[in-house]
Each structure stands twice: as C-alpha cells, then as structure tokens.
PDB file of N, CA and C in Angstrom:
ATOM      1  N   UNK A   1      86.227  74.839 101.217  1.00  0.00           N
ATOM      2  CA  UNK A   1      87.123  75.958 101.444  1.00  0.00           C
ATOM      3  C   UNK A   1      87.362  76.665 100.099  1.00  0.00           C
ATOM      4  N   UNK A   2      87.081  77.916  99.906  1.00  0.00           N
ATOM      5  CA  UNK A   2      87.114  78.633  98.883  1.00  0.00           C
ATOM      6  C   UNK A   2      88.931  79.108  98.196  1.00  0.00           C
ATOM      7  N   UNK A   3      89.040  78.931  97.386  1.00  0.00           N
ATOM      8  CA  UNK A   3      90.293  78.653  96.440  1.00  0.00           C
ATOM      9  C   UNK A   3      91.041  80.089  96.067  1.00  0.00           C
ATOM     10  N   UNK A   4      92.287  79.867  96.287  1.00  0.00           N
ATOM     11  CA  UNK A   4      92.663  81.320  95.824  1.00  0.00           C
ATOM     12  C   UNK A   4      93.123  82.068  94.456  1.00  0.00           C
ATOM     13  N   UNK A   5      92.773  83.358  94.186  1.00  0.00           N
ATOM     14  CA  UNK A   5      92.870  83.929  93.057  1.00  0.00           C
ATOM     15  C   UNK A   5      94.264  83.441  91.915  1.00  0.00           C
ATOM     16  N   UNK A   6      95.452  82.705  92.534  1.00  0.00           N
ATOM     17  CA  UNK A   6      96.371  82.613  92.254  1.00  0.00           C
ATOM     18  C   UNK A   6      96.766  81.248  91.490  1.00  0.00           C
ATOM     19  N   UNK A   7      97.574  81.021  90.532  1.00  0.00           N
ATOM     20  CA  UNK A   7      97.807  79.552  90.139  1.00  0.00           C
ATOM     21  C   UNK A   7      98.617  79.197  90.769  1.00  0.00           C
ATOM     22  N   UNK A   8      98.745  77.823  91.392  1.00  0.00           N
ATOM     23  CA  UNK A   8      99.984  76.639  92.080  1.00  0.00           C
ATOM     24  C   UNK A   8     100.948  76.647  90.895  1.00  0.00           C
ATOM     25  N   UNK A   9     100.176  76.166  89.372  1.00  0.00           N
ATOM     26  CA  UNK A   9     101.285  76.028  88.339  1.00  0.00           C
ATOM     27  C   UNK A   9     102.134  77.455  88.215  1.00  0.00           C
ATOM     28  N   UNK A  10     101.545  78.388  87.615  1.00  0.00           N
ATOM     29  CA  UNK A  10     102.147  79.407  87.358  1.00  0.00           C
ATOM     30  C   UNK A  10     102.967  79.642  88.286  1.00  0.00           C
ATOM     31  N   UNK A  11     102.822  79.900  90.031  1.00  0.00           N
ATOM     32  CA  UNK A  11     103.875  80.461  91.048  1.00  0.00           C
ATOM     33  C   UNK A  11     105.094  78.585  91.192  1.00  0.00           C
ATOM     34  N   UNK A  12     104.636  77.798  90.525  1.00  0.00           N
ATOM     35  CA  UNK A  12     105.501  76.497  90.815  1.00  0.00           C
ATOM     36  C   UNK A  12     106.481  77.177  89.666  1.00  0.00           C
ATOM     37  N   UNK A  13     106.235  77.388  88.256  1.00  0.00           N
ATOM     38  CA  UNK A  13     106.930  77.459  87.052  1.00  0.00           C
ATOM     39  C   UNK A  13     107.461  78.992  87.416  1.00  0.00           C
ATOM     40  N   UNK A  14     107.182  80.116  87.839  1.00  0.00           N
ATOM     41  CA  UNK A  14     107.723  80.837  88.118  1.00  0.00           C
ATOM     42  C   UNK A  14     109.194  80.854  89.247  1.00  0.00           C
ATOM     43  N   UNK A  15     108.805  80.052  89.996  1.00  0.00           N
ATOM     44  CA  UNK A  15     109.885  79.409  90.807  1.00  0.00           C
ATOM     45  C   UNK A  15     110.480  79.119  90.307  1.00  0.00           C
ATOM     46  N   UNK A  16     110.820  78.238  88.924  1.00  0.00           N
ATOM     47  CA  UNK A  16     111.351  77.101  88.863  1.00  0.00           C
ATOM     48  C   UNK A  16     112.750  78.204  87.879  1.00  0.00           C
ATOM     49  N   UNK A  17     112.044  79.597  87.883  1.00  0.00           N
ATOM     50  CA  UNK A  17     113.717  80.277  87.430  1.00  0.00           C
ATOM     51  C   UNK A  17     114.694  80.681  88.101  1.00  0.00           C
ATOM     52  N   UNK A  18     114.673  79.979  89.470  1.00  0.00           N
ATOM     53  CA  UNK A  18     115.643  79.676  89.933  1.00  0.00           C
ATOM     54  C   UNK A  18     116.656  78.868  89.322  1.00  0.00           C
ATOM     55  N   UNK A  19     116.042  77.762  88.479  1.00  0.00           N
ATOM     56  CA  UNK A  19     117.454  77.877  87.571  1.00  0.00           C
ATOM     57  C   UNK A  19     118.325  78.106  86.591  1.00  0.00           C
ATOM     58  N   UNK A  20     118.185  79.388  86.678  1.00  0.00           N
ATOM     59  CA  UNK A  20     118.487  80.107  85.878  1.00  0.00           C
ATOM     60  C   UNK A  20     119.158  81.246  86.612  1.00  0.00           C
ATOM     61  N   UNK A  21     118.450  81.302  87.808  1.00  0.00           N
ATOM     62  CA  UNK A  21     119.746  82.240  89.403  1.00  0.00           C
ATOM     63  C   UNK A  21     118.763  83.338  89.495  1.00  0.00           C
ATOM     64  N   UNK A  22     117.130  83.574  88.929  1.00  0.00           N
ATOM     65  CA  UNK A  22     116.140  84.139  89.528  1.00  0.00           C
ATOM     66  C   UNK A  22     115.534  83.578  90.116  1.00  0.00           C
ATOM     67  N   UNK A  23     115.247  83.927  90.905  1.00  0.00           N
ATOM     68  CA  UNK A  23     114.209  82.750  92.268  1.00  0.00           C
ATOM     69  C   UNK A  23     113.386  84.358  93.030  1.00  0.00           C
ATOM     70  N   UNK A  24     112.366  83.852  93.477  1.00  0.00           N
ATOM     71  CA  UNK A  24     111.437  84.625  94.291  1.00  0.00           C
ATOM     72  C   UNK A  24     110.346  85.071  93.524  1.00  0.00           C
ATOM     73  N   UNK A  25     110.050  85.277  92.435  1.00  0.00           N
ATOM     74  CA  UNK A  25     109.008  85.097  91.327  1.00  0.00           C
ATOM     75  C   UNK A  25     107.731  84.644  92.052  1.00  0.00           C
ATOM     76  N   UNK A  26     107.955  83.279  91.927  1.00  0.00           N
ATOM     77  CA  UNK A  26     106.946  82.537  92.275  1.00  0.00           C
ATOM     78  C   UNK A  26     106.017  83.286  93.353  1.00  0.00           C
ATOM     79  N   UNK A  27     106.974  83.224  94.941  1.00  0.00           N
ATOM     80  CA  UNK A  27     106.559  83.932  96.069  1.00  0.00           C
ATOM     81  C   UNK A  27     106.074  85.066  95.962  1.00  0.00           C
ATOM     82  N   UNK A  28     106.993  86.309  95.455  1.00  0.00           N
ATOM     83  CA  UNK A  28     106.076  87.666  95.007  1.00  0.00           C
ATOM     84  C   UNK A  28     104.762  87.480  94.418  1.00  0.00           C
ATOM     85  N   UNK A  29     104.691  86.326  93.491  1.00  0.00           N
ATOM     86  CA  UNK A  29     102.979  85.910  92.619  1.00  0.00           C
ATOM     87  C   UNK A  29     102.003  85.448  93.606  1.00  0.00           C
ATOM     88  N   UNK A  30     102.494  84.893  94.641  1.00  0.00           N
ATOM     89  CA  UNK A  30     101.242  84.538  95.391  1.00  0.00           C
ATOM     90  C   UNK A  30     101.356  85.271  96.381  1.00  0.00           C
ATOM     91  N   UNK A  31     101.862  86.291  96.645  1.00  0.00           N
ATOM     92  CA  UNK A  31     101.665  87.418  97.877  1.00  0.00           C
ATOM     93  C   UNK A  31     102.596  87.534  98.566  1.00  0.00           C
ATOM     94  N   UNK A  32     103.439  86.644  98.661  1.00  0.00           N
ATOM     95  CA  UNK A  32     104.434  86.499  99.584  1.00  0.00           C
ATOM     96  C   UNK A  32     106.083  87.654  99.175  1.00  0.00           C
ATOM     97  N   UNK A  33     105.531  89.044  99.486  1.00  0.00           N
ATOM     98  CA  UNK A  33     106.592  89.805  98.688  1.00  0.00           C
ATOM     99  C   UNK A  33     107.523  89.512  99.581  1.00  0.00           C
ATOM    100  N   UNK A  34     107.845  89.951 100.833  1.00  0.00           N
ATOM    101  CA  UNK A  34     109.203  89.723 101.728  1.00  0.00           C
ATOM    102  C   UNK A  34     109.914  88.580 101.153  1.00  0.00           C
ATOM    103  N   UNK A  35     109.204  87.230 101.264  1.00  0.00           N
ATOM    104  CA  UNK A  35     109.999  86.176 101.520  1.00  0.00           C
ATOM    105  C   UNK A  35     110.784  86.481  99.412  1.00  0.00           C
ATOM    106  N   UNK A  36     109.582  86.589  98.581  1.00  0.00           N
ATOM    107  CA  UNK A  36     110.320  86.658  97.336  1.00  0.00           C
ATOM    108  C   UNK A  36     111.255  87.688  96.610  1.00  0.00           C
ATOM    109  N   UNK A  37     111.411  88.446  97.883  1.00  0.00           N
ATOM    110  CA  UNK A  37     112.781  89.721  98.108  1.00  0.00           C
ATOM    111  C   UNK A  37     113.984  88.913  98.528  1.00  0.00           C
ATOM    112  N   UNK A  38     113.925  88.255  99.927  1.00  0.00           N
ATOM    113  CA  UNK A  38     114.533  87.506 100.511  1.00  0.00           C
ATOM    114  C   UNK A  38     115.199  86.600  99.869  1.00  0.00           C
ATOM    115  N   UNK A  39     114.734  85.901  98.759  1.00  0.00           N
ATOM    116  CA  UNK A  39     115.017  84.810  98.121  1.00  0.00           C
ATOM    117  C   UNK A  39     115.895  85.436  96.648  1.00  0.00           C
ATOM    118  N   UNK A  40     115.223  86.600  96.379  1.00  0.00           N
ATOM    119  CA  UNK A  40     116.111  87.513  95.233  1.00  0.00           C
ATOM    120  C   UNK A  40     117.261  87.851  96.250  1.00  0.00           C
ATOM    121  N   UNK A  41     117.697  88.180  97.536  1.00  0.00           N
ATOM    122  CA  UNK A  41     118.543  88.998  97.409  1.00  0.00           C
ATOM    123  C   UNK A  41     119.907  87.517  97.634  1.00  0.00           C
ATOM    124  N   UNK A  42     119.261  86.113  98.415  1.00  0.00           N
ATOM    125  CA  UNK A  42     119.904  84.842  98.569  1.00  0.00           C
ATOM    126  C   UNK A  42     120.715  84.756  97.017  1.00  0.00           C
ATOM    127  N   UNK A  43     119.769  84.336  96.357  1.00  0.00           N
ATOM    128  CA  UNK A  43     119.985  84.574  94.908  1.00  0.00           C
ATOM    129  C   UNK A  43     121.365  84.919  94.540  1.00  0.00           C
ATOM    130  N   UNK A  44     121.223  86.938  94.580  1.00  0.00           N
ATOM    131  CA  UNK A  44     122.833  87.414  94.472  1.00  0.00           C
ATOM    132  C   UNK A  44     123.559  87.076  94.816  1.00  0.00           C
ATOM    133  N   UNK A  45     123.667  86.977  96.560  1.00  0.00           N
ATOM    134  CA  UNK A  45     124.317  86.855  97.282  1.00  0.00           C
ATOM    135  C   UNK A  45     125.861  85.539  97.158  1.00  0.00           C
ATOM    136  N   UNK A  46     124.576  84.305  96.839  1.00  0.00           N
ATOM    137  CA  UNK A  46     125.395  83.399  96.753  1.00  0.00           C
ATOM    138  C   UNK A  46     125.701  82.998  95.112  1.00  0.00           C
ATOM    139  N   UNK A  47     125.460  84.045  94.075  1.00  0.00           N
ATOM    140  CA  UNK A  47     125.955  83.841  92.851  1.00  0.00           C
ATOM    141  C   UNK A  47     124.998  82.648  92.242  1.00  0.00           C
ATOM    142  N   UNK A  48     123.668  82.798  92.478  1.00  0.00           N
ATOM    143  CA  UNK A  48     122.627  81.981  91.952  1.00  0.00           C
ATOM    144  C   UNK A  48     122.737  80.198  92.455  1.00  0.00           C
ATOM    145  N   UNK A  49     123.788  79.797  93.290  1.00  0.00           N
ATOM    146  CA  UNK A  49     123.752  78.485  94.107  1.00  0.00           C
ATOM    147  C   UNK A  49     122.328  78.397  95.023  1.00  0.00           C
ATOM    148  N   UNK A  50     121.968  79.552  95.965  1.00  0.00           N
ATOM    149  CA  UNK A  50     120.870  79.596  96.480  1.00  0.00           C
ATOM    150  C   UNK A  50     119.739  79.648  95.922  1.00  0.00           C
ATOM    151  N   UNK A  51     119.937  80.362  94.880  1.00  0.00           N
ATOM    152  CA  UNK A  51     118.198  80.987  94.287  1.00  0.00           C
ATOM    153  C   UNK A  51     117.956  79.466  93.644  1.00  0.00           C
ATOM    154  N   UNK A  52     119.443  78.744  92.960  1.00  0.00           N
ATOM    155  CA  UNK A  52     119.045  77.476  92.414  1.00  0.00           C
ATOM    156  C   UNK A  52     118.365  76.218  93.407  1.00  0.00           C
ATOM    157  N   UNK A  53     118.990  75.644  94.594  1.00  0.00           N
ATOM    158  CA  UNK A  53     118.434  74.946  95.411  1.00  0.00           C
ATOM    159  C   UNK A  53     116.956  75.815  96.127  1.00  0.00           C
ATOM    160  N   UNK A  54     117.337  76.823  96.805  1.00  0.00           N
ATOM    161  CA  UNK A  54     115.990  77.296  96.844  1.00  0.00           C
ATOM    162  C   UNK A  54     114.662  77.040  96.040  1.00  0.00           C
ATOM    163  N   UNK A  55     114.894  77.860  95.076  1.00  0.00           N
ATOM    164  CA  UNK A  55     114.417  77.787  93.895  1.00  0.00           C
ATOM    165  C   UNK A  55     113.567  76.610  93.263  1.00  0.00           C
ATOM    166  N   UNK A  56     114.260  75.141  93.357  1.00  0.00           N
ATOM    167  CA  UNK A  56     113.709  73.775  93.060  1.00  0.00           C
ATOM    168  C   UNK A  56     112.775  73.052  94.040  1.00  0.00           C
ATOM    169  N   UNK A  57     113.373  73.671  95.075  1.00  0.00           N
ATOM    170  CA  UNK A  57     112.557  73.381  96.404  1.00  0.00           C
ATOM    171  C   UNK A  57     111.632  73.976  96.600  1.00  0.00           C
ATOM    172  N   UNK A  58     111.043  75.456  96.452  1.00  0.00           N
ATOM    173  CA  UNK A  58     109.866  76.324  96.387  1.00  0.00           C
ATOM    174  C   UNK A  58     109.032  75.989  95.564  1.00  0.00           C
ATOM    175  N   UNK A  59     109.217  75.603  94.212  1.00  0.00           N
ATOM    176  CA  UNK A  59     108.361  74.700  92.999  1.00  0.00           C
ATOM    177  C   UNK A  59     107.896  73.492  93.449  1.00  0.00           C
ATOM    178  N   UNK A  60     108.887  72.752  94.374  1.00  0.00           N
ATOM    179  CA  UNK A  60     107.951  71.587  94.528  1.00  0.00           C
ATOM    180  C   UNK A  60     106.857  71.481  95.354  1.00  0.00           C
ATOM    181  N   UNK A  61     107.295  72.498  96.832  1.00  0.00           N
ATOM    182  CA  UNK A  61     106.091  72.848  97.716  1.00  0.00           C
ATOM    183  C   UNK A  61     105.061  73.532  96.920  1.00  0.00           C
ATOM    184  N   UNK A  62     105.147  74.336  96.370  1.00  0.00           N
ATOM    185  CA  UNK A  62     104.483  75.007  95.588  1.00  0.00           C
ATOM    186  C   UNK A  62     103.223  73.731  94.595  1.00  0.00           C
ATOM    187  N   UNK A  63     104.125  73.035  93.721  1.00  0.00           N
ATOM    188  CA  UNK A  63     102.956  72.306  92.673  1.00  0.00           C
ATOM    189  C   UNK A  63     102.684  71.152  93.490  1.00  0.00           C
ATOM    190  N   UNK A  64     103.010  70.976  94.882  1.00  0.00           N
ATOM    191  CA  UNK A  64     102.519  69.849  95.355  1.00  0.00           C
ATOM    192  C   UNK A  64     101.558  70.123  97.295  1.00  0.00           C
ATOM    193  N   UNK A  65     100.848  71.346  96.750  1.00  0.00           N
ATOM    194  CA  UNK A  65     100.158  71.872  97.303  1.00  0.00           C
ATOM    195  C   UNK A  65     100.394  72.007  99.027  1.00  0.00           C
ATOM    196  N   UNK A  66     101.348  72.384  99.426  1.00  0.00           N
ATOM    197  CA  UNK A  66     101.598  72.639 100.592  1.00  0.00           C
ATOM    198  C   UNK A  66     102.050  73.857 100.826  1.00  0.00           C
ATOM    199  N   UNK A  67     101.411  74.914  99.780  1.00  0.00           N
ATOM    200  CA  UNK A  67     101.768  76.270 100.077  1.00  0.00           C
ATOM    201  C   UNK A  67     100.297  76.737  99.756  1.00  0.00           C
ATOM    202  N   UNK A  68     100.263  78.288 100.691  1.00  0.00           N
ATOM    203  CA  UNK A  68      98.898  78.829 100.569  1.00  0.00           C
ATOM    204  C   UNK A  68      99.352  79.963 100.256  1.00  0.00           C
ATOM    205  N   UNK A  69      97.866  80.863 100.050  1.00  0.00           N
ATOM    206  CA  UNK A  69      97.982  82.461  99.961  1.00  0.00           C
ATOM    207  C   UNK A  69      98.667  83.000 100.931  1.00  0.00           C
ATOM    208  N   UNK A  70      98.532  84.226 101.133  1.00  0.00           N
ATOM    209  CA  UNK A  70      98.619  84.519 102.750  1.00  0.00           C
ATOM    210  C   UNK A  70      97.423  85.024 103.558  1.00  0.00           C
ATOM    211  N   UNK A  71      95.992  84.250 102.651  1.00  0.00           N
ATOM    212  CA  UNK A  71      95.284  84.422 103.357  1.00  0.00           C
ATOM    213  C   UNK A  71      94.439  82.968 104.103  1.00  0.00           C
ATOM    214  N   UNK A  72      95.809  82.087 103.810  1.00  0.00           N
ATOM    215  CA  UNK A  72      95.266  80.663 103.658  1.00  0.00           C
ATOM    216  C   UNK A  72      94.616  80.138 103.270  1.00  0.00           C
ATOM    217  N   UNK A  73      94.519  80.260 102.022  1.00  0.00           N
ATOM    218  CA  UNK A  73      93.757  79.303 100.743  1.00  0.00           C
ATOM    219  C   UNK A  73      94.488  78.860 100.291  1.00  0.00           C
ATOM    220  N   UNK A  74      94.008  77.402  99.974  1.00  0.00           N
ATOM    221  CA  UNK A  74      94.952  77.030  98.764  1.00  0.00           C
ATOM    222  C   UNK A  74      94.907  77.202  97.662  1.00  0.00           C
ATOM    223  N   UNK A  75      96.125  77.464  96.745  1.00  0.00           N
ATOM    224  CA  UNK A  75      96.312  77.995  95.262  1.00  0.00           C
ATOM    225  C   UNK A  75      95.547  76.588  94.196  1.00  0.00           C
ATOM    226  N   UNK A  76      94.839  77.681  92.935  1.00  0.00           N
ATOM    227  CA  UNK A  76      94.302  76.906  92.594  1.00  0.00           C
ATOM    228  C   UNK A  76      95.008  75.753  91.476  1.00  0.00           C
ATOM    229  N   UNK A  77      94.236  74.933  90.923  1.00  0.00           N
ATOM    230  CA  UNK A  77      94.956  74.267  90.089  1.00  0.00           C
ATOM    231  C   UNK A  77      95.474  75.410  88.406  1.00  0.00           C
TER     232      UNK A  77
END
C-alpha cells in the first residue's frame, strides 16, 4: 500500500501544541482542515482545557499509526 505525502511525526508533534492551547495543527497538516478548525475553535472555546486533552490524544493516534490521509494512506514514518 503506497504511503502518504505527509509525516505521522511532524502532524503527531504538531498536535502535541495543544499544550500550549493550539491544537488542530497537526489535522490541518494531514488534510484534515474541518476537523483542525473544529479542534481550533474547541481550543478557544474551552480556554485551551480542550485543545489540551484533545490535543494529547490526537498525537498519540497520530504517532501510533491509526490515523490516515484522507485518502487512506497511511502517514509516513
């Protein structure tokens, strides 16, 4: 199965500024703009509590390969 243009690390570590109360990074990097809107606007909303749990949780799916493109590939190493 052919591999996608995108890094797992980079969209995991991009995630991971969720703690810091940016979150959705990651998702916008691998295609996923809605959901990494969605997750910016959680973010505000709840004064960076969300973007933070979010946030730790999207990195781990992310570097532990259970997230794809959106063309279903998996991200590469």
């Amino acid at each position: 199965q052919p591999y996608s243009d995108k890094s797992k690390t980079v969209a995991g570590l991009l995630q991971l500024l969720g703690l810091v109360g940016l979150v959705g990074f990651g998702r916008i990097y691998a295609g996923y703009v809605g959901l990494g809107i969605a997750q910016l606007v959680v973010g505000w909303v709840t004064c960076g509590l969300g973007a933070w749990v979010w946030g730790v949780v999207d990195a781990v799916l992310f570097l532990t390969d259970k997230v794809t493109d959106p063309q279903g590939r998996p991200l590469r190493d």
